[in-house]
Every structure is written in C-alpha cells, then in structure tokens.
N, C-alpha and C. Protein backbone atom coordinates (compact mmCIF):
# COMPACT_ATOMS: atom_id res chain seq x y z
N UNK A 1 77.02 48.55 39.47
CA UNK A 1 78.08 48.53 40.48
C UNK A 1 79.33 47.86 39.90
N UNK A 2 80.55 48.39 40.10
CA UNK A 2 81.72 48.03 39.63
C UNK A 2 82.54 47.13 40.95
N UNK A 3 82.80 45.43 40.76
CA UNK A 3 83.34 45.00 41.13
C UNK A 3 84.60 45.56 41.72
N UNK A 4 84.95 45.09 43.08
CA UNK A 4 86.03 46.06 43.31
C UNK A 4 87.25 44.92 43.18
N UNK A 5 88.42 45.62 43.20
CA UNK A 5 90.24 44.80 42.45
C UNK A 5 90.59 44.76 43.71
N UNK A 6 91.80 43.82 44.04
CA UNK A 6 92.83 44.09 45.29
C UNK A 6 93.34 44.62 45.15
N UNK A 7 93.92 44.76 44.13
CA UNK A 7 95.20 45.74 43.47
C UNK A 7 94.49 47.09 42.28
N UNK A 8 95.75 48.24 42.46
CA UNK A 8 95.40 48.88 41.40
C UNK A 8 95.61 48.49 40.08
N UNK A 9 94.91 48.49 39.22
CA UNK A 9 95.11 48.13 37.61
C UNK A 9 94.93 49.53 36.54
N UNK A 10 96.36 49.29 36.35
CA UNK A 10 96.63 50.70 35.21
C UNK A 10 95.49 50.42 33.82
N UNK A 11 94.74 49.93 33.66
CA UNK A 11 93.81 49.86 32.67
C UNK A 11 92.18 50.57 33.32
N UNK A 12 92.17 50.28 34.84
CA UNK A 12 91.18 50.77 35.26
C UNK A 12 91.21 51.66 36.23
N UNK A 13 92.65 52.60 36.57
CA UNK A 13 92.66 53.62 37.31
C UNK A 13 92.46 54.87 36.81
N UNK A 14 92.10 56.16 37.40
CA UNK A 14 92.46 57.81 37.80
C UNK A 14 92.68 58.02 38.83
N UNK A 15 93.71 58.51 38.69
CA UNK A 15 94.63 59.49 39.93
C UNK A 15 93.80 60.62 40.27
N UNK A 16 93.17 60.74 41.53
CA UNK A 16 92.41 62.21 41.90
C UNK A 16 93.03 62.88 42.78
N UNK A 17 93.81 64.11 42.61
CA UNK A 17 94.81 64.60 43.64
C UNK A 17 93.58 65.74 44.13
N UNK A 18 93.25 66.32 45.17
CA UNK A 18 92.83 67.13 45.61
C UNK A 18 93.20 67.68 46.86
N UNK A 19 92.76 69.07 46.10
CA UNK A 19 93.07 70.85 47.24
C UNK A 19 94.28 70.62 47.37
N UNK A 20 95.47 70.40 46.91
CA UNK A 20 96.85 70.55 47.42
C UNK A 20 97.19 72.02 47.29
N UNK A 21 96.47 72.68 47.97
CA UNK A 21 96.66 74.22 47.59
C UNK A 21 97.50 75.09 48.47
N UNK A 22 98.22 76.09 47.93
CA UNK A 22 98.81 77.36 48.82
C UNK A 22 98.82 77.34 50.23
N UNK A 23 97.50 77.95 50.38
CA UNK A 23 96.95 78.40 52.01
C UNK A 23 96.99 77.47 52.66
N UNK A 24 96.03 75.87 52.29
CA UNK A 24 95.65 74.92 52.76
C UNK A 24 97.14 74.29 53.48
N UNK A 25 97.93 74.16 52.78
CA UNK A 25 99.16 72.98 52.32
C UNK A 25 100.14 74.02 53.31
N UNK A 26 99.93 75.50 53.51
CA UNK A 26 100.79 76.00 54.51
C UNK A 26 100.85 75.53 55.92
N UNK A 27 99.40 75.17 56.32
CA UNK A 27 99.26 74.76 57.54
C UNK A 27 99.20 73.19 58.34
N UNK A 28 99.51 72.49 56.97
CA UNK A 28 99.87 70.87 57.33
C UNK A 28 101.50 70.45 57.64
N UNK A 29 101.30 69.99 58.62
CA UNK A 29 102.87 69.25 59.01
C UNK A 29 103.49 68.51 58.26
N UNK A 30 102.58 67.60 57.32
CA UNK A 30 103.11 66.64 56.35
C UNK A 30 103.08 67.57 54.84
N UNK A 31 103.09 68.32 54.72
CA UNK A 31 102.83 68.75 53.34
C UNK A 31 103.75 68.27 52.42
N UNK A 32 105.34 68.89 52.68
CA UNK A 32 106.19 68.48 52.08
C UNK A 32 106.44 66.45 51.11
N UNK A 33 105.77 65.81 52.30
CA UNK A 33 105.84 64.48 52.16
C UNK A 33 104.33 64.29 51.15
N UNK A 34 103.68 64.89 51.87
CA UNK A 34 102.30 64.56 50.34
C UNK A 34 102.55 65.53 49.36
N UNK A 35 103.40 66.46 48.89
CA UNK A 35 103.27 66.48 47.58
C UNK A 35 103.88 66.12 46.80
N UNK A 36 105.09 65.50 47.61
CA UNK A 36 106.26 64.58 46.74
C UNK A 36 105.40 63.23 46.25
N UNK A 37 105.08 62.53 47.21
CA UNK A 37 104.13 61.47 46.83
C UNK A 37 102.77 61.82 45.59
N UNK A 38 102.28 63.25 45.90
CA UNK A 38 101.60 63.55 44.69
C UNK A 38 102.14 63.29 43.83
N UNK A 39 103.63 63.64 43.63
CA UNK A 39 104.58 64.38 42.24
C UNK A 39 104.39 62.85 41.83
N UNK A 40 104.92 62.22 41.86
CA UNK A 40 105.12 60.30 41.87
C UNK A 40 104.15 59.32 41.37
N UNK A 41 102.71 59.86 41.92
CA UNK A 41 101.74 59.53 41.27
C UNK A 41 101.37 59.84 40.40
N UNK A 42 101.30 61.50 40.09
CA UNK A 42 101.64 62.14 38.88
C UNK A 42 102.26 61.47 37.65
N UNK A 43 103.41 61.73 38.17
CA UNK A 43 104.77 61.09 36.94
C UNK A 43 103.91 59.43 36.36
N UNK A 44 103.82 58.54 37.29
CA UNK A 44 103.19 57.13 37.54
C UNK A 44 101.98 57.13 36.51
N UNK A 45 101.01 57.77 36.82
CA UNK A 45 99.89 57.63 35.92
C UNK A 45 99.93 58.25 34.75
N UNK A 46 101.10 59.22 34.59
CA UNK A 46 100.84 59.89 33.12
C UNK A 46 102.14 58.35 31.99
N UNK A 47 102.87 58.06 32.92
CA UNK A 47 103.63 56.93 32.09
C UNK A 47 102.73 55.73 31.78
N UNK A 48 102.06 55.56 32.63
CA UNK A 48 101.14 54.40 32.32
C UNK A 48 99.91 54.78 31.40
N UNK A 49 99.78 55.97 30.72
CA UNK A 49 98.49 56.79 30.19
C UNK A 49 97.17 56.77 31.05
N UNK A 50 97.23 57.36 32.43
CA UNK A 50 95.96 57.21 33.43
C UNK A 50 95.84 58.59 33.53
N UNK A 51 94.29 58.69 33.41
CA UNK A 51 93.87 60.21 33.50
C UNK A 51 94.20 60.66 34.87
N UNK A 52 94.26 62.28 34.99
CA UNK A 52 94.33 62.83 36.39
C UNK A 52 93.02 63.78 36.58
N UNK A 53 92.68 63.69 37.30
CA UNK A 53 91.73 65.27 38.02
C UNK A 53 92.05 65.83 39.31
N UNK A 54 92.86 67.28 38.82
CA UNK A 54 93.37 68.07 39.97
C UNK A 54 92.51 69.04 40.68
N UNK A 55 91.53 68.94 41.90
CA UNK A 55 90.52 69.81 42.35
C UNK A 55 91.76 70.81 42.83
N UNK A 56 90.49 71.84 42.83
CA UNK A 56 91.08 72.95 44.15
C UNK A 56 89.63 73.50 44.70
N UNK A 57 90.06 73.89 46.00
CA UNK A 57 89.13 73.99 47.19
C UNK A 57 89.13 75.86 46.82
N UNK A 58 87.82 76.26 46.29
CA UNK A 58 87.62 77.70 46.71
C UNK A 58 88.76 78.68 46.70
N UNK A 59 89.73 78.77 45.12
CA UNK A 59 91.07 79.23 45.50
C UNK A 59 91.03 80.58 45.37
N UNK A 60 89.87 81.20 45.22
CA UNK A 60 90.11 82.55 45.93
C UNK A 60 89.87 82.53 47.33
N UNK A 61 90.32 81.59 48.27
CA UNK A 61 90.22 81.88 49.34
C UNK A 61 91.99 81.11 49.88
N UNK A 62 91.71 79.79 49.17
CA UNK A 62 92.95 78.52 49.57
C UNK A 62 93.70 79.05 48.48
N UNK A 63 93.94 80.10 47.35
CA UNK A 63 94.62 79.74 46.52
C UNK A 63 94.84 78.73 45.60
N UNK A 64 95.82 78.93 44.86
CA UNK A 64 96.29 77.78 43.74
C UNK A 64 97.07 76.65 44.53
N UNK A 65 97.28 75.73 43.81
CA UNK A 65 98.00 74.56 43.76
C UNK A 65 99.43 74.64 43.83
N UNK A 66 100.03 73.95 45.31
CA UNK A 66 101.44 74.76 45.58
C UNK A 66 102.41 74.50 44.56
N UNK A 67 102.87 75.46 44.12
CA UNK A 67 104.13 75.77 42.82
C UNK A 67 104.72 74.62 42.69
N UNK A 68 105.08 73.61 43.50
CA UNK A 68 106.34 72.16 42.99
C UNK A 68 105.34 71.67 42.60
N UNK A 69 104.15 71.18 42.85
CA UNK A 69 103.57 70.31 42.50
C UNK A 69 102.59 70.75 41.33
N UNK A 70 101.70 71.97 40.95
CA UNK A 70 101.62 72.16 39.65
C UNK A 70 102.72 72.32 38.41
N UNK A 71 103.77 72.73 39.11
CA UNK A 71 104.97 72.68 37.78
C UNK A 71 104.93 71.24 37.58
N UNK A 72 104.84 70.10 37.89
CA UNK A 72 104.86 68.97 37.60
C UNK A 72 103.59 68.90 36.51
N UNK A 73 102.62 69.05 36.83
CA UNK A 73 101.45 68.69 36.57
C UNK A 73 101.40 69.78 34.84
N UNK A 74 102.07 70.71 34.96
CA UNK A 74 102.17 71.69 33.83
C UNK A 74 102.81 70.62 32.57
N UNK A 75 104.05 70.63 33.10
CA UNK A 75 105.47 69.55 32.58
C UNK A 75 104.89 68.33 32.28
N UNK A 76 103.53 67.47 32.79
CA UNK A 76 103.28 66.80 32.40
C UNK A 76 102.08 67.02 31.37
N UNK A 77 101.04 67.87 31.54
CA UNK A 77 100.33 68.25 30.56
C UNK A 77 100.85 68.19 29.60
N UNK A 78 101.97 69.40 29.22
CA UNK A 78 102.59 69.74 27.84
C UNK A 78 103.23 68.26 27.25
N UNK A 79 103.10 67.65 28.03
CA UNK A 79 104.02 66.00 27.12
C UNK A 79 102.85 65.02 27.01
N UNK A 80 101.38 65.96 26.91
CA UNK A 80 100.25 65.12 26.89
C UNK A 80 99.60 64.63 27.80
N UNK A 81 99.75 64.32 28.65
CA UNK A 81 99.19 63.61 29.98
C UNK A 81 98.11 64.35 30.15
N UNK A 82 96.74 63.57 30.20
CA UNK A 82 95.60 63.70 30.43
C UNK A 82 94.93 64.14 31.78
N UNK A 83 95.05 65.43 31.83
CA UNK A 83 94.76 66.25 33.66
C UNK A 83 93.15 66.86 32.85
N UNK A 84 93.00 66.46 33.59
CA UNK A 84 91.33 67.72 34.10
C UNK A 84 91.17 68.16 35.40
N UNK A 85 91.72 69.46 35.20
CA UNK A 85 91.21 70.27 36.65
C UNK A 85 89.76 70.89 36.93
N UNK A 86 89.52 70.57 38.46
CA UNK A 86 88.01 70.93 38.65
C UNK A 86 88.11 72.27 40.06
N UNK A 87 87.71 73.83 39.74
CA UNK A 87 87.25 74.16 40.84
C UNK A 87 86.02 73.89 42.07
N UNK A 88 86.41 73.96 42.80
CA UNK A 88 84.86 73.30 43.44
C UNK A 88 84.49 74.18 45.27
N UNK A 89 83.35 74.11 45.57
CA UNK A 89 83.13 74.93 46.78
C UNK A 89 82.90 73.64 47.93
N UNK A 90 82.11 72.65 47.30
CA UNK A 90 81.42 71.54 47.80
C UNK A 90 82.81 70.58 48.54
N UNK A 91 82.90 70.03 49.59
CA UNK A 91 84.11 69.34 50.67
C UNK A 91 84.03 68.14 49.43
N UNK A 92 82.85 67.30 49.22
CA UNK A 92 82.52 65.83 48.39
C UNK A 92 83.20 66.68 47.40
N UNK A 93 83.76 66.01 46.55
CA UNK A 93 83.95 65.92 44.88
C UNK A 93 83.11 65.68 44.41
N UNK A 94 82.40 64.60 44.45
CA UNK A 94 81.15 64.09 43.80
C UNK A 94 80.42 65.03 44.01
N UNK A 95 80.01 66.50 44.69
CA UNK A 95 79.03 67.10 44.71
C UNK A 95 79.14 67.90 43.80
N UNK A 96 80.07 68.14 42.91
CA UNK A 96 80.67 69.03 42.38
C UNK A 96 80.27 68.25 40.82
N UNK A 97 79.13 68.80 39.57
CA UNK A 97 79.15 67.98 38.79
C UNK A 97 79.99 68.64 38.01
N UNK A 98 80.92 69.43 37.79
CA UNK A 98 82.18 69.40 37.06
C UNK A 98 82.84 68.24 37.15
N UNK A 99 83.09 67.72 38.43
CA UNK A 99 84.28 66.71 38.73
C UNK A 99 83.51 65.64 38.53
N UNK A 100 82.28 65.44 38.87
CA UNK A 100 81.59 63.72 38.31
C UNK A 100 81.74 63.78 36.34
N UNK A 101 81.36 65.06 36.00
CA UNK A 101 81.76 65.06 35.09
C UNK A 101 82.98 64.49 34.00
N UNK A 102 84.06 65.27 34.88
CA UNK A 102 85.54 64.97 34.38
C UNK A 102 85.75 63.13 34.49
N UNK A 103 84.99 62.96 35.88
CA UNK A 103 85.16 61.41 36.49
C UNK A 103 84.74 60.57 35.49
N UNK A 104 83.45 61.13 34.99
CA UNK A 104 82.81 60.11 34.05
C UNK A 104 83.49 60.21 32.79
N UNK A 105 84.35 61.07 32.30
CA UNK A 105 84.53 61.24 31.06
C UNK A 105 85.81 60.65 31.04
N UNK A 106 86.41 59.68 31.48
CA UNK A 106 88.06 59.02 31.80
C UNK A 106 87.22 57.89 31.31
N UNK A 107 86.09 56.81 31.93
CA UNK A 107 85.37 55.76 31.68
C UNK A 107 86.29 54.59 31.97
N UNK A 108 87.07 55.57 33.82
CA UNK A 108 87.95 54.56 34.49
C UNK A 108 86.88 54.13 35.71
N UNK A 109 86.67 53.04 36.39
CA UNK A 109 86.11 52.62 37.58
C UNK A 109 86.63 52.34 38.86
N UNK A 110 87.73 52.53 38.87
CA UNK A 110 88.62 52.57 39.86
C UNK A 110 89.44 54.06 40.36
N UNK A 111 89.03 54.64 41.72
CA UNK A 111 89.63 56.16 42.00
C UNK A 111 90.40 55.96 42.98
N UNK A 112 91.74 56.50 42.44
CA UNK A 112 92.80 56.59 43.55
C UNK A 112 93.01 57.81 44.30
N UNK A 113 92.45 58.43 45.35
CA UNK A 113 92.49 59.36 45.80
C UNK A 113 94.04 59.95 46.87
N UNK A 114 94.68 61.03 46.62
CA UNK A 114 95.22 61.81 47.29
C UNK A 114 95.20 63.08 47.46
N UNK A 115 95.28 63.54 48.74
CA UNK A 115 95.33 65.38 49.00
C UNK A 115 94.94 65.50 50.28
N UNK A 116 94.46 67.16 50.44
CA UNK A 116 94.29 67.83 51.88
C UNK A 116 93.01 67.66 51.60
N UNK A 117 91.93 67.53 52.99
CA UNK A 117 92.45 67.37 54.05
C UNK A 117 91.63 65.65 53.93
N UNK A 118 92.34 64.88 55.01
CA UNK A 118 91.68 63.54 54.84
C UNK A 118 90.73 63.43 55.47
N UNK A 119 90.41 64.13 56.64
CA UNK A 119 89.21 63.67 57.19
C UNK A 119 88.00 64.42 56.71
N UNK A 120 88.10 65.39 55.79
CA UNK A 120 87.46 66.49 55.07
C UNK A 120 87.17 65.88 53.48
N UNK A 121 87.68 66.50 53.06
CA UNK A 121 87.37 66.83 51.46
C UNK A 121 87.48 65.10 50.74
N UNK A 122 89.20 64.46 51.49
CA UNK A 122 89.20 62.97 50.80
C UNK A 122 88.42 62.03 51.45
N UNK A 123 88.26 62.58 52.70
CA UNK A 123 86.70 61.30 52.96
C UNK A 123 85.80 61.44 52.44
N UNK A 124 85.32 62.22 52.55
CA UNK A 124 84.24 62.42 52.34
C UNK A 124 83.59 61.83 50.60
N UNK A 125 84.64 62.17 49.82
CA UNK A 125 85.36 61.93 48.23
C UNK A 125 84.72 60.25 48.10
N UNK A 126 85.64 59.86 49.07
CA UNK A 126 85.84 58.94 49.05
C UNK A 126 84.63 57.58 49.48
N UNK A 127 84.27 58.40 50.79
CA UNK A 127 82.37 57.47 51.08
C UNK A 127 82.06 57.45 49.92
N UNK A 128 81.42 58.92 49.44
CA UNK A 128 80.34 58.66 48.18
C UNK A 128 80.55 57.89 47.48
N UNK A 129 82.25 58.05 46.78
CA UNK A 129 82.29 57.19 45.57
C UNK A 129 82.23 55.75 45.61
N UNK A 130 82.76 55.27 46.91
CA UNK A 130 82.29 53.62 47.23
C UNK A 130 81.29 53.51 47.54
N UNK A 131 80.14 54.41 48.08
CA UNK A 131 79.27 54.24 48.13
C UNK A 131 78.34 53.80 47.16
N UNK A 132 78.40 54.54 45.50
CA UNK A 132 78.04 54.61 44.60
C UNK A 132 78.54 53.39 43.26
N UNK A 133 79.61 52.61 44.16
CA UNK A 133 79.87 51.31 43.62
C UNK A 133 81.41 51.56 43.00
N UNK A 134 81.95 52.31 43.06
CA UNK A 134 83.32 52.50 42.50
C UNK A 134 84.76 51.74 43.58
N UNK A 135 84.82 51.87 43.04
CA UNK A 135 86.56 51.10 43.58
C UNK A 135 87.69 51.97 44.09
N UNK A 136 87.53 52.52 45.44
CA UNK A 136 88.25 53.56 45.81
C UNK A 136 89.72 53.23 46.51
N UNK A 137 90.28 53.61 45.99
CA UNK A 137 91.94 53.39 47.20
C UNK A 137 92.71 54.73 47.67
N UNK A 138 92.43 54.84 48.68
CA UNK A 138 93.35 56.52 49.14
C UNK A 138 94.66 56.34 49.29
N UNK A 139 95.34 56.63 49.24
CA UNK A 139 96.85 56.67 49.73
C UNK A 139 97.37 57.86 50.85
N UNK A 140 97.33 56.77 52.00
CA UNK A 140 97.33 57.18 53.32
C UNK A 140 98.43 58.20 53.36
N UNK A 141 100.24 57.83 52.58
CA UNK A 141 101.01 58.56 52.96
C UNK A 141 100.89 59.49 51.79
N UNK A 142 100.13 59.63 50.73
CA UNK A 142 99.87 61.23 49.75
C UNK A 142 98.40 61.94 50.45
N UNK A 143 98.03 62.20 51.67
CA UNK A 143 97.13 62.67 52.37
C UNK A 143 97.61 62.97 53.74
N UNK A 144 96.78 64.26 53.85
CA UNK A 144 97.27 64.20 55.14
C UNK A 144 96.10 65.86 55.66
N UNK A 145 95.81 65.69 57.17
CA UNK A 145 95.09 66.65 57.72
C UNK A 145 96.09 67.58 58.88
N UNK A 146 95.65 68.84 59.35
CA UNK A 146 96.33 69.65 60.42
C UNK A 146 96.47 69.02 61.41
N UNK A 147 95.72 68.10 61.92
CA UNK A 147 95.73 67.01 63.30
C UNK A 147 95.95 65.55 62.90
N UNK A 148 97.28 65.03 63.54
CA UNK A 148 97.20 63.62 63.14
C UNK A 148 96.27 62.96 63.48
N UNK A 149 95.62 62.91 64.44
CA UNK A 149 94.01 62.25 65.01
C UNK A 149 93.21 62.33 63.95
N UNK A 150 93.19 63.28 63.45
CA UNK A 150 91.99 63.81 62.30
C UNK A 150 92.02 62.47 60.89
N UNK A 151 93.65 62.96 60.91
CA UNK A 151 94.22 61.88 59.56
C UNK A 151 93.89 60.37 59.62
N UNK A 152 94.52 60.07 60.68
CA UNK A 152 93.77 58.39 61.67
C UNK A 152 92.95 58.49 62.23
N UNK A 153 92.02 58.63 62.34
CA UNK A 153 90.49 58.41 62.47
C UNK A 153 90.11 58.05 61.12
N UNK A 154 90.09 59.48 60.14
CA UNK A 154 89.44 59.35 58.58
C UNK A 154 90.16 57.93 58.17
N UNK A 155 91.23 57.34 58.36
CA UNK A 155 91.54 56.71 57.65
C UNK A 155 90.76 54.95 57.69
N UNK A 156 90.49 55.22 59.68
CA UNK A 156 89.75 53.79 60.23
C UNK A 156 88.70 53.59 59.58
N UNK A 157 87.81 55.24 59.75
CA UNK A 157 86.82 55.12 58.69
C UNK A 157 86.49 54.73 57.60
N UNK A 158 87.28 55.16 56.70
CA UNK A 158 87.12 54.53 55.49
C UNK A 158 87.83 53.25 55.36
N UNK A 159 88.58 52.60 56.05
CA UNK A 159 88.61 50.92 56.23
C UNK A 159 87.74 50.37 56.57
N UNK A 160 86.81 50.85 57.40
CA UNK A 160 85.59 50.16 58.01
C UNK A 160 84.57 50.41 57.10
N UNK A 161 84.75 51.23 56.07
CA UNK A 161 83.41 51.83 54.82
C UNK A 161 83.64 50.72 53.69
N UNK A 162 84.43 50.40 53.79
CA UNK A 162 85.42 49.06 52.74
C UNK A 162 86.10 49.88 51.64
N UNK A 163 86.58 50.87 51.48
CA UNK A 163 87.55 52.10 51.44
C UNK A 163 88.83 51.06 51.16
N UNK A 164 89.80 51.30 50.46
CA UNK A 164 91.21 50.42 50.20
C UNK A 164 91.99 51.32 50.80
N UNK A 165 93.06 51.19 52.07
CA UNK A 165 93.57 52.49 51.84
C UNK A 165 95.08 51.99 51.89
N UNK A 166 95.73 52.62 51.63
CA UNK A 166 97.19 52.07 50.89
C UNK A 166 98.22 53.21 50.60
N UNK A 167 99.60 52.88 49.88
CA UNK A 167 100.58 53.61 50.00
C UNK A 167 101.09 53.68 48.57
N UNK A 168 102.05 55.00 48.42
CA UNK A 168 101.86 55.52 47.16
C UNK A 168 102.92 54.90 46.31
N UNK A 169 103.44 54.14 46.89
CA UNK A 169 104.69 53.17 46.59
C UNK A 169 103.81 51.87 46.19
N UNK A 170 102.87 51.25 46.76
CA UNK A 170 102.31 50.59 46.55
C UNK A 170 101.00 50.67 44.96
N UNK A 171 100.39 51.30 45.48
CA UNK A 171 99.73 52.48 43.91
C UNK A 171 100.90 51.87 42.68
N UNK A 172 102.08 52.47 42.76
CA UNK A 172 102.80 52.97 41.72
C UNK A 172 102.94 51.59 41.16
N UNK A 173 103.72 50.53 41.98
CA UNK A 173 104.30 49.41 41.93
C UNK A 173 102.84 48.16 41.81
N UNK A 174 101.78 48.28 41.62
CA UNK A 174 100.87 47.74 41.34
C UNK A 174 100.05 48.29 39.81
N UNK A 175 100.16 49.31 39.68
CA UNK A 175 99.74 49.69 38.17
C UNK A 175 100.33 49.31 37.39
N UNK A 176 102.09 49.66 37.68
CA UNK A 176 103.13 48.65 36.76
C UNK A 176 103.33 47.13 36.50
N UNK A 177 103.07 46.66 37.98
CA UNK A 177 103.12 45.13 37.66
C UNK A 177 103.67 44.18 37.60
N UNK A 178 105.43 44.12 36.90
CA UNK A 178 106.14 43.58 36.92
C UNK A 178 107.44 44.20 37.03
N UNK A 179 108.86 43.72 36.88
CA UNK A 179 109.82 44.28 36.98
C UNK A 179 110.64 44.16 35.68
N UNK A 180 111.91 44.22 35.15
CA UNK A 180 112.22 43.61 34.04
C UNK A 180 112.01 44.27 32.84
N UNK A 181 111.28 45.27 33.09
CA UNK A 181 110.70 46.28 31.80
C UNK A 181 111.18 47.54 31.62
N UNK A 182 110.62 48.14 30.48
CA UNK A 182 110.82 49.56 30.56
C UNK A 182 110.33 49.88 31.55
N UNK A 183 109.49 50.50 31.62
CA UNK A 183 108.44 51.26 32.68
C UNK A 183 108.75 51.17 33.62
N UNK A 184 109.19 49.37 33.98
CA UNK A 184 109.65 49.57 35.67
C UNK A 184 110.69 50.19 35.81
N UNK A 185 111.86 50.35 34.99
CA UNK A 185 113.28 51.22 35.17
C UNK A 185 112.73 52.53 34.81
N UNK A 186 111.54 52.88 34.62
CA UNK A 186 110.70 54.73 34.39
C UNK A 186 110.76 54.39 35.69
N UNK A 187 109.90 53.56 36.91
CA UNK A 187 109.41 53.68 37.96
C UNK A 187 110.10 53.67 38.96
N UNK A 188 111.54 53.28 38.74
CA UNK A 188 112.70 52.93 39.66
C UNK A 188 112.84 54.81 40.00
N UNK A 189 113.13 55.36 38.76
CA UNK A 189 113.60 56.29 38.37
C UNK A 189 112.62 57.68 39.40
N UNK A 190 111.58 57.26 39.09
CA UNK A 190 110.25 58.39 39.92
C UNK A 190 110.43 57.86 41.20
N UNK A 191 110.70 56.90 41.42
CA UNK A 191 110.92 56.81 43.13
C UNK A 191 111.79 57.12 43.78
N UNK A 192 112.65 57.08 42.95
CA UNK A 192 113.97 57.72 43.30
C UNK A 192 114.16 59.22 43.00
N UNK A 193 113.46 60.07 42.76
CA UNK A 193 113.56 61.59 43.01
C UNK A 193 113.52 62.24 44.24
C-alpha cells in the first residue's frame, strides 16, 4: 500500500485523462471547461516530465478524442511527452489490463484523474484505485457528467471513499511548487491560455 501525500508531487504523479471523446463530450454542458482544464494538465505534466494515459470509451461507438484536445496531446507527444493511450469497453480503468498495464509501467503511485463521465467511468477509476492503495486526486473542475447531480453526488462519494478531490489549478500549482523559477513562468503561461 502506497502512503497517501496532501499534495500532488511531480516525482510521484500520472495524469489520467479519460473518454474525453466526440459523442460523449457533445452531450455535456461543461465540456468546453473540462477540456481546457485537460489541455493545462496536459501542458503541466509533460513540463514537469509526468506520464499521461489517454483512455477512450468504445470509440467506435463514442468516437475519438475531441480535436482541441488531442491536437494538444499530438503537439505534445511529438516534443516527447510520455502519453500511453488505452482503448477500453470496461466503465473501471482498472478493469481494463491494457490501462493497469500502461499504469504500472510509469512506476508513479499517485493518479490524478480527469474526464467524462464522473459519476461513471472516473468513479468508478477512481474507488478501485484507492481502493487498491494508490493515491488518487480527481479534479472536480477537469470532470464533469450530463447531470450536475450526477457530478456532485460522484464527487461526495469519493470524499467519503478518502478520494482527494481538487482543482486543476491546484494539481498544476502543487506539482510545481514554488514560484521564482522557470517552470513557474512555463505555468503562469499555461494558465493563462
């Protein structure tokens, strides 16, 4: 079992963005706002060298990963940044041993989860993996479900599961750490897009 942090620590995070897909991401009210916050975390963990794993939900059905936010994820590949994408049928990630796979092969202990839907696919993500002793933090405003009820509920839940759940401003500005630096004038810079 992996001790859990208050804070995120860029030595022991992955960024897990999941299903931000086409179909899915058409029918959420917040979409626009979680994939900017994706983009951010994105940018965030590939400056700090933190692996990513980008699921998608069944995309011959949900499609691909909506166009702003894989062009990021492309743009960051090609400059190196460490993405492993996982298809998957299973709501858990963890059910999916592609993605425990990818998970285990970072040999980070700490999962920062964002995507569709929260009371679905990122809870669910998210029980197991604290369940299983990992150090989970969702980021409430890079998630989001078709019903705000849906979104707040999942979220009580996993506060009451001992779940971290938190904001993507917060994420960013805790991996970095201090101010005064390079990185933090990189991070000024990604927040400000």
């Amino acid at each position: 079992m992996h001790p859990s942090r208050p804070l995120v620590a860029r030595e022991a995070f992955v960024l897990v963005i999941i299903d931000i897909q086409e179909r899915l991401a058409g029918v959420m009210e917040r979409k626009d706002d979680v994939v900017r916050v994706a983009k951010r975390l994105a940018r965030t963990a590939t400056m700090l060298d933190a692996p990513i794993i980008v699921t998608r939900q069944y995309p011959k059905g949900l499609g691909p990963t909506v166009p702003e936010l894989d062009e990021v994820l492309v743009e960051l590949g090609e400059a190196g940044a460490r993405i492993a994408g996982v298809d998957k049928t299973a709501f858990c990630c963890a059910a999916e041993t592609g993605f425990m796979e990818a998970l285990e092969a970072t040999g980070r202990s700490q999962v920062v989860l964002a995507g569709m839907e929260t009371h679905i696919c990122v809870a669910q993500t998210a029980l197991v993996l604290a369940a299983e002793g990992r150090d989970v933090h969702v980021v409430a405003d890079g998630c989001c479900s078709r019903l705000a009820t849906h979104h707040d509920v999942a979220l009580d839940r996993l506060r009451h599961a001992g779940v971290s759940v938190t904001t993507g401003e917060s994420v960013m500005y805790e991996a970095v750490g201090r101010a005064g630096t390079d990185e933090f004038r990189r991070l000024l810079a990604i927040v400000k897009e």
